[in-house]
Protein backbone atom coordinates (compact mmCIF):
# COMPACT_ATOMS: atom_id res chain seq x y z
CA UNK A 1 -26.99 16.51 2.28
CA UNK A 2 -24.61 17.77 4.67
CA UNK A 3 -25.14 14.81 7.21
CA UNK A 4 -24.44 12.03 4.18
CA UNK A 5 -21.21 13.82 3.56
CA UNK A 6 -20.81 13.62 7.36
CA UNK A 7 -21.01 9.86 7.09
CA UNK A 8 -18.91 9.43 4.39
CA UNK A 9 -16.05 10.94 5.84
CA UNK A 10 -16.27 8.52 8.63
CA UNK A 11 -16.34 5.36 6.53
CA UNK A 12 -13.62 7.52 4.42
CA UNK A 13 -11.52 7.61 7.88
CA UNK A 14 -12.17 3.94 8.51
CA UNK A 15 -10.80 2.78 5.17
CA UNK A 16 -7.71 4.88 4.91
CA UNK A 17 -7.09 3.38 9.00
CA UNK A 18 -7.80 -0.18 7.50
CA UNK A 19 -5.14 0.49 4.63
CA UNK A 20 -2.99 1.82 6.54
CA UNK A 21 -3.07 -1.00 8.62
CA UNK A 22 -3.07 -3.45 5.86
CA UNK A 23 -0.20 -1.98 4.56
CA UNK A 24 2.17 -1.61 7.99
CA UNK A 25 0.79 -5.37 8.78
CA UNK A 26 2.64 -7.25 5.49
CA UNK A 27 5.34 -4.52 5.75
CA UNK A 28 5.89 -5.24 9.82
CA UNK A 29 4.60 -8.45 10.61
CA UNK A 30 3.74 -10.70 7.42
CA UNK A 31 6.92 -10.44 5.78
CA UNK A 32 9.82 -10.58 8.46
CA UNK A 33 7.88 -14.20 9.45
CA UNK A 34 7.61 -15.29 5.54
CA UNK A 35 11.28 -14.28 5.07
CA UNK A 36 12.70 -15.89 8.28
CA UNK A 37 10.53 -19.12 8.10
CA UNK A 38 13.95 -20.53 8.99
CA UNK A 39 12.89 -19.90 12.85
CA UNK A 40 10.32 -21.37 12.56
CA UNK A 41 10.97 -25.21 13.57
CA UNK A 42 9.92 -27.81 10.55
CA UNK A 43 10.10 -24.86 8.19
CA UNK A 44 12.53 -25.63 5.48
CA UNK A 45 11.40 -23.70 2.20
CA UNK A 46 14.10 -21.33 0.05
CA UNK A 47 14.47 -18.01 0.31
CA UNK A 48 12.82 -18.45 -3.10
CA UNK A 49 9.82 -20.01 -2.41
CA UNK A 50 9.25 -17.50 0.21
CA UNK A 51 9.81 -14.55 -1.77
CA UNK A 52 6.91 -16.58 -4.29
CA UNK A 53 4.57 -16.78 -1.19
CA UNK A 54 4.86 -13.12 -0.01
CA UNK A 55 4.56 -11.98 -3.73
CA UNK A 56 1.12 -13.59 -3.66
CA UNK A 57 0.13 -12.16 -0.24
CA UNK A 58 1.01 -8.26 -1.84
CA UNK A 59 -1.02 -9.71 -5.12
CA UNK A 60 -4.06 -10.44 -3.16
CA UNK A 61 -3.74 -7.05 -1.25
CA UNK A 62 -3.41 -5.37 -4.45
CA UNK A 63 -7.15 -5.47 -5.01
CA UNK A 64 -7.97 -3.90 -1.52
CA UNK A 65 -5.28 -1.16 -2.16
CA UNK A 66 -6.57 -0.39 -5.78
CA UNK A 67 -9.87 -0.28 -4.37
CA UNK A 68 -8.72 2.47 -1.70
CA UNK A 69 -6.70 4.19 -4.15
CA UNK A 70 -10.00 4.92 -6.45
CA UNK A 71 -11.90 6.10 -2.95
CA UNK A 72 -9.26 8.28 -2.47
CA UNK A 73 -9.77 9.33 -5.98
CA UNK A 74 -13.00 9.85 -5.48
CA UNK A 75 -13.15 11.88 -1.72
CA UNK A 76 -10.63 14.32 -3.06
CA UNK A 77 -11.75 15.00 -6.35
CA UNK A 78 -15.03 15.47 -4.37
CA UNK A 79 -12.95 18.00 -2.07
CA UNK A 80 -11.73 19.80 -4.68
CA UNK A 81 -14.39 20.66 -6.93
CA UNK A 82 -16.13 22.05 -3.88
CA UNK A 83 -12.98 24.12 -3.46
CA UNK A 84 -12.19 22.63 -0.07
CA UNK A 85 -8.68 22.71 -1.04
CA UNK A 86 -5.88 21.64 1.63
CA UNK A 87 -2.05 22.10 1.66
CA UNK A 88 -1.28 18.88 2.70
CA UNK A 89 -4.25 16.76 2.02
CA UNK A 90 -3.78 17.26 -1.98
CA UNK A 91 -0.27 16.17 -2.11
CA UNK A 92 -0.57 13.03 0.52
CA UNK A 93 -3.75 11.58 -1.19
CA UNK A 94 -1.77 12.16 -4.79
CA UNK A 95 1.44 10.50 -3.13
CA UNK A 96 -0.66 7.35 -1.78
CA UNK A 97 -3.02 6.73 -5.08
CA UNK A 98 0.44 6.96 -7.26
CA UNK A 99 2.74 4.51 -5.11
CA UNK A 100 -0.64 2.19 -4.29
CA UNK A 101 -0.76 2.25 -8.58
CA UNK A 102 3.11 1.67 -8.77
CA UNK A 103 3.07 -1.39 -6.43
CA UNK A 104 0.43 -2.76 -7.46
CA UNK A 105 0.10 -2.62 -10.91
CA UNK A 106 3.86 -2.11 -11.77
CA UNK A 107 6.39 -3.71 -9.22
CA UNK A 108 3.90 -6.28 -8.25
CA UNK A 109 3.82 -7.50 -12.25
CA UNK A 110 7.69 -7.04 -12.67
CA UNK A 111 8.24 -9.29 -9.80
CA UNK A 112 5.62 -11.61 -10.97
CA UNK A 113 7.36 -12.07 -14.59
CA UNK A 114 10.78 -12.39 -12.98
CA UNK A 115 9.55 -15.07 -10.48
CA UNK A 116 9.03 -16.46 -13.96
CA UNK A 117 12.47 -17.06 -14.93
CA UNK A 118 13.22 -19.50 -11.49
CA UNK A 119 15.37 -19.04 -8.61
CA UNK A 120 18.20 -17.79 -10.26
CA UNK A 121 16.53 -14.11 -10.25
CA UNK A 122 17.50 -13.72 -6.44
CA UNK A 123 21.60 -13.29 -8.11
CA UNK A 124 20.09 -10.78 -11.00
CA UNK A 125 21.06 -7.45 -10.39
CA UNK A 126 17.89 -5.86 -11.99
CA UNK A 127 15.52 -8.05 -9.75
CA UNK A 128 17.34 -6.51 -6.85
CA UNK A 129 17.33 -2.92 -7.77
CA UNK A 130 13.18 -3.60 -8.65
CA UNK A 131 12.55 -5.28 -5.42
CA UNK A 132 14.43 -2.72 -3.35
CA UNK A 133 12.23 0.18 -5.38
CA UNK A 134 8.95 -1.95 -4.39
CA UNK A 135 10.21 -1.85 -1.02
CA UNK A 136 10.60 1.97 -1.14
CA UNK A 137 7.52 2.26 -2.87
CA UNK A 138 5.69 0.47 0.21
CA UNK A 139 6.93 2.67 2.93
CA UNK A 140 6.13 6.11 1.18
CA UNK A 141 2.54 4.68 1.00
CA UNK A 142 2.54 3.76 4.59
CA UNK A 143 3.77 7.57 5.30
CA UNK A 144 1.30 9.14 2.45
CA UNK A 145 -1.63 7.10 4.18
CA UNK A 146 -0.44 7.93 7.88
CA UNK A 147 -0.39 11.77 6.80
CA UNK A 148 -3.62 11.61 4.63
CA UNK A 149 -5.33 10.04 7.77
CA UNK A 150 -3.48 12.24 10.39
CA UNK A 151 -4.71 15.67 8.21
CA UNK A 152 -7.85 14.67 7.13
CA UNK A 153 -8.97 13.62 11.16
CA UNK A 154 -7.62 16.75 12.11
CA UNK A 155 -9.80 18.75 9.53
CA UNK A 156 -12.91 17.42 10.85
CA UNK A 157 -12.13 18.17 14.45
CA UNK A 158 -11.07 21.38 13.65
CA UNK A 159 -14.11 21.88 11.95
């Protein structure tokens, strides 16, 4: 039994590397090129329409992260009821399944519904103070997944 919980752990690894990575890819990469299509020549969309184009991009991720979130879920929960308890493993993997939940099934919405109303919601003051939170939100999962990863790689090599 020990060997399939060996296993598991790897693929466990693997995933929270691919979120990770999923999640410092839009952050780094997808949406500084969405939001500054304007370099790119014969691109001529509104700030707008490319805030509508990265929401769906996150809304697609969504399912991947809600996915990880409930493995998460599940590995610690596992952890814990065998009593293999961690200072810093508990409160990362909490920290990443709460903001994964709050961006995707909260911010990810809100912005949704106030895409809604048309392009006048880039001058509403709420929309702002939402999309800055969802911005927030997204880099304290990048640094709850980095530290999840970081302690949970050094656990098995430590042994």
């Amino acid at each position: 039994m020990n060997r399939y919980i060996k296993y598991f752990d790897i693929v466990y690894l693997m995933i929270l590397g691919m979120a990770l990575g999923l999640v410092l890819t839009l952050g780094a990469i997808v949406a500084p090129v969405v939001f500054h299509t304007d370099m790119i020549s014969g691109a001529d969309i509104s700030h707008f329409q490319m805030g509508v184009v990265m929401t769906e991009i996150f809304r697609r991720a969504s399912y991947v992260l809600n996915v990880v979130a409930l493995i998460i879920i599940i590995r610690e929960s596992y952890s814990y009821k065998l009593f293999d308890r961690d200072k810093i493993v508990i409160p990362s993997a909490a920290t990443a399944v709460l903001m994964i939940f709050l961006f995707t099934l909260y911010y990810t919405k809100a912005i949704i519904e106030y895409q809604k109303l048309g392009e006048s919601v880039l001058d509403d003051s709420r929309f702002q103070a939402l999309h800055k939170a969802s911005e927030l939100d997204f880099m304290l999962l990048a640094l709850s997944l980095a530290m999840l990863l970081a302690r949970r790689l050094y656990l098995i090599m430590k042994g």
